[in-house]
Protein backbone atom coordinates (compact mmCIF):
# COMPACT_ATOMS: atom_id res chain seq x y z
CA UNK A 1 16.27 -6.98 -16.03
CA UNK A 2 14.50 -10.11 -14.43
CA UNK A 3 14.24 -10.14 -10.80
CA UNK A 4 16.99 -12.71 -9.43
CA UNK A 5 14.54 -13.90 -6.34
CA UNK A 6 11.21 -14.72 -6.42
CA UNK A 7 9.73 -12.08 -4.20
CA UNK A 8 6.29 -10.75 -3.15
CA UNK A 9 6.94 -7.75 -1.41
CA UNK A 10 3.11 -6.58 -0.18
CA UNK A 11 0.97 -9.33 1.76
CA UNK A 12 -1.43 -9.41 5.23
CA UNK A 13 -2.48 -11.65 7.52
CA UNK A 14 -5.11 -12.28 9.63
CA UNK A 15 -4.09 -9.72 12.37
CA UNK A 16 -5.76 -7.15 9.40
CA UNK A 17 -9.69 -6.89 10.55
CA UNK A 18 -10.25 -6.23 6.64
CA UNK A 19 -8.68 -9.61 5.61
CA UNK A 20 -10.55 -13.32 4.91
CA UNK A 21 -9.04 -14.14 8.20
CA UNK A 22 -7.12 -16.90 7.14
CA UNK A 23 -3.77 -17.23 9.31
CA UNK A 24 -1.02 -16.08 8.02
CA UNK A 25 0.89 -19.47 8.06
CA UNK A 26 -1.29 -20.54 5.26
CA UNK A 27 -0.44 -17.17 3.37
CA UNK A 28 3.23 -18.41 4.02
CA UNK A 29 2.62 -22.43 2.37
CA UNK A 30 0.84 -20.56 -0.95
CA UNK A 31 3.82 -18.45 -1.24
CA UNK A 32 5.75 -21.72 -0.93
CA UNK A 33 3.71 -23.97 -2.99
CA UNK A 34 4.13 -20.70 -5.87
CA UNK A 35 7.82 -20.99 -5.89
CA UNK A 36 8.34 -17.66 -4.15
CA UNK A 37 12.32 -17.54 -2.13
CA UNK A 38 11.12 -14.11 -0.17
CA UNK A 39 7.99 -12.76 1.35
CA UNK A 40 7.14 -9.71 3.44
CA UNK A 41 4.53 -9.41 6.22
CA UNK A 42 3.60 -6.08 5.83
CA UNK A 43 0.52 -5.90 7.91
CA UNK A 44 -1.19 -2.11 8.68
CA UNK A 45 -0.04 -0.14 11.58
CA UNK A 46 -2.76 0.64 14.23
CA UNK A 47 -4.95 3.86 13.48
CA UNK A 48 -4.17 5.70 16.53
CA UNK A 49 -7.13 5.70 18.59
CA UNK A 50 -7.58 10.01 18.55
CA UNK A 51 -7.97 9.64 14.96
CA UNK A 52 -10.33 7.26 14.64
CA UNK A 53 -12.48 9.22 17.07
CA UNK A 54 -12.69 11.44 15.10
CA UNK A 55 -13.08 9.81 11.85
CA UNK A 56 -16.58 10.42 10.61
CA UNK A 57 -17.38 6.83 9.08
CA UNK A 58 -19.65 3.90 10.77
CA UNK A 59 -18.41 1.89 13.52
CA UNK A 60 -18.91 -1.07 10.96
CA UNK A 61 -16.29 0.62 8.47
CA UNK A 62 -13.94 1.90 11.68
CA UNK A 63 -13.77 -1.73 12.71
CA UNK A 64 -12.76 -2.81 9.55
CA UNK A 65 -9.81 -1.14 9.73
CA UNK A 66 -8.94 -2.11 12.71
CA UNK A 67 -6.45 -4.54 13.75
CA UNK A 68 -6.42 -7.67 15.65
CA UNK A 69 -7.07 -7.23 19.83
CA UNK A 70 -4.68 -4.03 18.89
CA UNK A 71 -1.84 -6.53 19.53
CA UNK A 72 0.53 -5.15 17.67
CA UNK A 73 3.42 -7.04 20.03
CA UNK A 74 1.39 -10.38 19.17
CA UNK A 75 1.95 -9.61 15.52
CA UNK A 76 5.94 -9.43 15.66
CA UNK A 77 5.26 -12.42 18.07
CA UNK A 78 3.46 -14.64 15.68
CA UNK A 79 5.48 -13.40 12.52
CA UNK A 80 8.76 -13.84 13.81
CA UNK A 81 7.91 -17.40 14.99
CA UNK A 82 6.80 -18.50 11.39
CA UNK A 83 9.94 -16.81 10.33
CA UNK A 84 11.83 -19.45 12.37
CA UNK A 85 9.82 -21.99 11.67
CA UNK A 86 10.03 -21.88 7.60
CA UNK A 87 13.25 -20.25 7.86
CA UNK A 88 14.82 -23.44 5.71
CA UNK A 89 12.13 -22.69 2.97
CA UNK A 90 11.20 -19.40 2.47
CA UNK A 91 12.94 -15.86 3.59
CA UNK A 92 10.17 -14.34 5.71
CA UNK A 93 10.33 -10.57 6.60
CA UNK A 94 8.44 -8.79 8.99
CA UNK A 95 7.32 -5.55 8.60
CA UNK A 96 4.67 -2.73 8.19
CA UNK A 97 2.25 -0.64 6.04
CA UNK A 98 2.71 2.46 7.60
CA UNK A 99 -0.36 4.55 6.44
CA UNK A 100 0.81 8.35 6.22
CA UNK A 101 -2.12 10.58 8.24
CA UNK A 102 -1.24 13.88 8.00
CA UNK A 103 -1.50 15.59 11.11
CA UNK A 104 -0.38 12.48 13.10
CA UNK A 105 3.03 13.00 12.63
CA UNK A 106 3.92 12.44 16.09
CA UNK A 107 2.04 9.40 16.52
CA UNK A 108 3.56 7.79 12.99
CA UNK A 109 7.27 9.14 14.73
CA UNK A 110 6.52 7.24 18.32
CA UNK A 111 5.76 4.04 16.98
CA UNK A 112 8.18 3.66 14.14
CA UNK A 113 10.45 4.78 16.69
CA UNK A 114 9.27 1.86 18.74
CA UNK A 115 8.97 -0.89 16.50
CA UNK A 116 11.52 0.43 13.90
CA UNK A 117 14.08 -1.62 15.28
CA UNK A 118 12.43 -4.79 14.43
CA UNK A 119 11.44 -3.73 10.92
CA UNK A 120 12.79 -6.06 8.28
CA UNK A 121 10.82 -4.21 5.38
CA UNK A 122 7.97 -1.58 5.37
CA UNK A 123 5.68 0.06 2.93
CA UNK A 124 4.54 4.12 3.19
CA UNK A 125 1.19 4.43 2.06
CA UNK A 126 -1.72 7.13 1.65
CA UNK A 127 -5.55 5.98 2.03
CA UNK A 128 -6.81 8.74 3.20
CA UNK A 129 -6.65 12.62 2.50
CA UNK A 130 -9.15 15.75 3.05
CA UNK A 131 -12.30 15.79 2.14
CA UNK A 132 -15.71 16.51 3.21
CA UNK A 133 -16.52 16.94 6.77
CA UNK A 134 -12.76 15.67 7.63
CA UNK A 135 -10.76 13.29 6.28
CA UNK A 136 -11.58 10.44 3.81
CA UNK A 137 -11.18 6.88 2.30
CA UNK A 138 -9.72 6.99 -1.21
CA UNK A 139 -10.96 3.74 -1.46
CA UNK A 140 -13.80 2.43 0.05
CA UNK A 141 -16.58 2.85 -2.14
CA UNK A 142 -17.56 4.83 -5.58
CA UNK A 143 -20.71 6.09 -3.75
CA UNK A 144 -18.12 7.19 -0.82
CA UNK A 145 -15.87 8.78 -3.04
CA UNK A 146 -18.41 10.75 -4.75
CA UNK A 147 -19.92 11.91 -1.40
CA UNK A 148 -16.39 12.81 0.41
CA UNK A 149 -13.79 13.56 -2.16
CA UNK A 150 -15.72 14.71 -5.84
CA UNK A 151 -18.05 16.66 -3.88
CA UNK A 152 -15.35 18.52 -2.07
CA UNK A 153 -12.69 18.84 -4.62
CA UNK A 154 -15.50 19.60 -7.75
CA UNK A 155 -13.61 17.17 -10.40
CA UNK A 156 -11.95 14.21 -10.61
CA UNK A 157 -8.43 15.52 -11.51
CA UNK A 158 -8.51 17.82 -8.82
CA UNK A 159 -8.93 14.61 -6.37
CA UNK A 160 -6.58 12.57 -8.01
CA UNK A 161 -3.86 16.02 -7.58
CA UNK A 162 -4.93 16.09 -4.16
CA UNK A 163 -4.05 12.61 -3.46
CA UNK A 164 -0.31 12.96 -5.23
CA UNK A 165 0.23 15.73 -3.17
CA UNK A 166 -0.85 14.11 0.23
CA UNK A 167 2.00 11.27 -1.00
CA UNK A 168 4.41 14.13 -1.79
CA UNK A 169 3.51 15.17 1.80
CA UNK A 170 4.04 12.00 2.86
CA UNK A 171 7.67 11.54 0.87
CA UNK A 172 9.07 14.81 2.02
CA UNK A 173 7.82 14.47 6.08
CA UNK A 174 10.37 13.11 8.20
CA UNK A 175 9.43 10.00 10.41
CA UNK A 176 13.20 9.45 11.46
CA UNK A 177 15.14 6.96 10.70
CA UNK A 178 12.62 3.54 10.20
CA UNK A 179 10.53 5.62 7.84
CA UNK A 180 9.69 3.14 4.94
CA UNK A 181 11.92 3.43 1.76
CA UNK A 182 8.88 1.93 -0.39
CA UNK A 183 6.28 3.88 -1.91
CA UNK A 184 2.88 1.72 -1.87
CA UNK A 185 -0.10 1.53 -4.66
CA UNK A 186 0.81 4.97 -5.60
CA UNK A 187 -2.11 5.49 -7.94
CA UNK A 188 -5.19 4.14 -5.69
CA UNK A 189 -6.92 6.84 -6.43
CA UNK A 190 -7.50 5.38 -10.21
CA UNK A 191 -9.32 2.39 -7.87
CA UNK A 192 -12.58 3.25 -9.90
CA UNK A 193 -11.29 5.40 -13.01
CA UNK A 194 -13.77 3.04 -15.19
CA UNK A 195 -16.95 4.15 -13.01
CA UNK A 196 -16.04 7.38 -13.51
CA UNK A 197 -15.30 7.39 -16.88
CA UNK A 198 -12.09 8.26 -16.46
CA UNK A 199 -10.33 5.07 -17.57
CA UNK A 200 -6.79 6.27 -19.60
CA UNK A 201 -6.94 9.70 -19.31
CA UNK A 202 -3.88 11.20 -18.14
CA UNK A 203 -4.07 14.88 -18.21
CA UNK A 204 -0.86 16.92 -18.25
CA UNK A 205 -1.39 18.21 -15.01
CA UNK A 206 -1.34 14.95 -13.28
CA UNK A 207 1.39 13.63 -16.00
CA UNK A 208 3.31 16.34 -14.29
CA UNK A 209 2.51 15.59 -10.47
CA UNK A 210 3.36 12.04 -11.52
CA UNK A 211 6.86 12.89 -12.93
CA UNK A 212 7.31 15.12 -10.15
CA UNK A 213 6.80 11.97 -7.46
CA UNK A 214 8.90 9.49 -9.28
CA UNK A 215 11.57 12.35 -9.74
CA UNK A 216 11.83 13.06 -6.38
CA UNK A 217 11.63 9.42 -5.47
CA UNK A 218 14.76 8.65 -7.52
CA UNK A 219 16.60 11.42 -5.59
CA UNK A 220 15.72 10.31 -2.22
CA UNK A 221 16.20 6.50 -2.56
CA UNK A 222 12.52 5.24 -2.79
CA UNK A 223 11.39 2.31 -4.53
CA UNK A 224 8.45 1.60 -5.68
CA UNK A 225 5.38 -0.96 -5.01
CA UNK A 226 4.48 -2.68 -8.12
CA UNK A 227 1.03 -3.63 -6.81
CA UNK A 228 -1.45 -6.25 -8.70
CA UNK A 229 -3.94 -5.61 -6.76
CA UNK A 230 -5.80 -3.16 -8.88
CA UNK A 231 -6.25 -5.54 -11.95
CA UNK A 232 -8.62 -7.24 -9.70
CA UNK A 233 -10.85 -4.25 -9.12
CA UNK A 234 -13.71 -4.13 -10.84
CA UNK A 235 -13.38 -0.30 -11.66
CA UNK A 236 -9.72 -0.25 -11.93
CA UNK A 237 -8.50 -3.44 -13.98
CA UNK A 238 -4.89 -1.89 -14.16
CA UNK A 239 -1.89 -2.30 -11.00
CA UNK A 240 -1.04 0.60 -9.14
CA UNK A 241 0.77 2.03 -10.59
CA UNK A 242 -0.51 2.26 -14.16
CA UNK A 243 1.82 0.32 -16.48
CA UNK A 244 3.03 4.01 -17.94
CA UNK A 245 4.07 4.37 -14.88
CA UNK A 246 5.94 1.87 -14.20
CA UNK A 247 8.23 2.07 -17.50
CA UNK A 248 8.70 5.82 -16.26
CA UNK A 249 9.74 4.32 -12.96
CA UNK A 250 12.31 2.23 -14.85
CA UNK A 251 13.60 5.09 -17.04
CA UNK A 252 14.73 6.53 -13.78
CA UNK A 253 15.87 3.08 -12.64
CA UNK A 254 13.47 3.49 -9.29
CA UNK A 255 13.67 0.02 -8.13
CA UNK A 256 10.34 -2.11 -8.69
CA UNK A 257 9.23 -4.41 -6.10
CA UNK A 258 6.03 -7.14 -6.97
CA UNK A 259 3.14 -6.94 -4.24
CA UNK A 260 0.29 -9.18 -4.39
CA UNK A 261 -1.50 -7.24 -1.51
CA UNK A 262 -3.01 -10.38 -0.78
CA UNK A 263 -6.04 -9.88 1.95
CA UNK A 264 -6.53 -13.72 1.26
CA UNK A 265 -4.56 -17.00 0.60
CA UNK A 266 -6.19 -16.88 -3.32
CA UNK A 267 -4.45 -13.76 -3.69
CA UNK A 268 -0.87 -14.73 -3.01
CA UNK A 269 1.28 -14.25 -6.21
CA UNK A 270 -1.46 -13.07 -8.41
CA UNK A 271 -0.99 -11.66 -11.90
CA UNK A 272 3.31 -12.72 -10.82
CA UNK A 273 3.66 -13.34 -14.38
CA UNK A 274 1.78 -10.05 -15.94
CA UNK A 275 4.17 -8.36 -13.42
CA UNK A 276 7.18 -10.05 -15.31
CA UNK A 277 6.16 -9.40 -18.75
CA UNK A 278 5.56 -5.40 -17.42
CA UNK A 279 8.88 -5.42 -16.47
CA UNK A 280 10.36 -6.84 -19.48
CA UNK A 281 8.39 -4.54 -21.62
């Protein structure tokens, strides 16, 4: 079934430090100019600042992840007011990328019980998960990824199992009652499957974790991020999820929400139409 509204459900704005640093108003007039009715802010909670102490990567990398003059007030702030000010062309809705950090449970449960309230739609996410000498990007770089996470775990499958268990971790915690409802790029650990050769291989053990997530999704009301992002990776070239996973999604009727993940203006409502004919497949 077609989606009724026009809706990209995964987008940032210039409050995230890894971002072009275009505003986020013009993010708002390319969602406009594509025809789009609804469109989420979902901009990355703060790191809290004891974990990023201890996080072993550069100050240059740290930064990046940062977010803008830690204003997170600002953010509602500035969001809200666009949501007034387009209100009688676009539905604008505020909310957050809540990254799950295992071990920061307390943290994640303060500020979601702080800004929960004001949440009009929210994404749970996993970038990170053990590795060597701590914890680790999933993302960040091949070399990285070889350094932190292969050379830790010894193969690839055994990083990409860790990874779905750190989201099953992050499914099953409970962050009270403004938790997100929306699972986000759940297979970003495939973000360089063609560097390591490992482009369409689906073994049955992660078949199985797979299955295991979207069954347990279905049972506890989760939808899912259908993420474009990925097809724009040079290693990836695929969405997260995979397309077999998103007609396994469907077969369990997990509801399927487009993000364009857009980090810049270009990337609002990207691949929209490859996202349709998945969907219609």
């Amino acid at each position: 079934m077609l989606p009724k509204l026009k809706r990209d459900g995964h987008t940032h704005t210039h409050y995230c430090l890894h971002a072009s640093g275009e505003h986020a108003e013009e993010y708002v007039q390319k969602a406009i100019e594509k025809g789009f009715t609804v469109y989420s802010f979902t901009e990355h909670l703060p790191f809290p600042a004891k974990f990023m102490e201890q996080f072993l990567y550069p100050e240059e990398v740290k930064e990046g992840l940062g977010f803008l003059n830690d204003d997170l007030d600002g953010y509602f702030r500035d969001m809200l007011a666009l949501k007034e000010k387009y209100k009688d062309k676009i539905q604008l809705l505020v909310g957050l990328e809540i990254d799950y950090l295992p071990g920061e449970h307390d943290y994640l449960r303060m500020m979601l019980k702080e800004y929960g309230p004001f949440l009009e739609d929210g994404l749970l996410s996993v970038h990170i998960i053990e590795g060597h000498q701590g914890w680790r990007c999933i993302d960040l770089s091949p070399a990285d990824f070889t350094e932190g996470l292969l050379g830790y775990y010894s193969t690839y499958e055994q990083v990409q199992l860790a990874y779905y268990e750190t989201i099953k971790e992050a499914l099953q915690v409970d962050l009270g009652p403004y938790k997100p409802k929306r699972i986000s790029h759940l297979t970003l650990c495939h973000k360089f499957q063609h560097y390591f050769g490992q482009a369409g291989k689906v073994s049955k053990n992660i078949k199985d974790a797979v299955i295991d997530l979207l069954t347990y999704m279905k049972e506890h009301g989760y939808s899912l991020d259908a993420n474009m992002a990925g097809l724009f990776r040079e290693y990836c070239r695929e969405p997260y999820p995979a397309p077999w996973i998103i007609q396994a999604a469907r077969q369990l009727k997990i509801p399927l929400v487009y993000g364009s993940d857009a980090h810049a203006v270009k990337n609002v409502g990207r691949a929209y139409d490859y996202y349709l004919q998945l969907i219609k497949a």
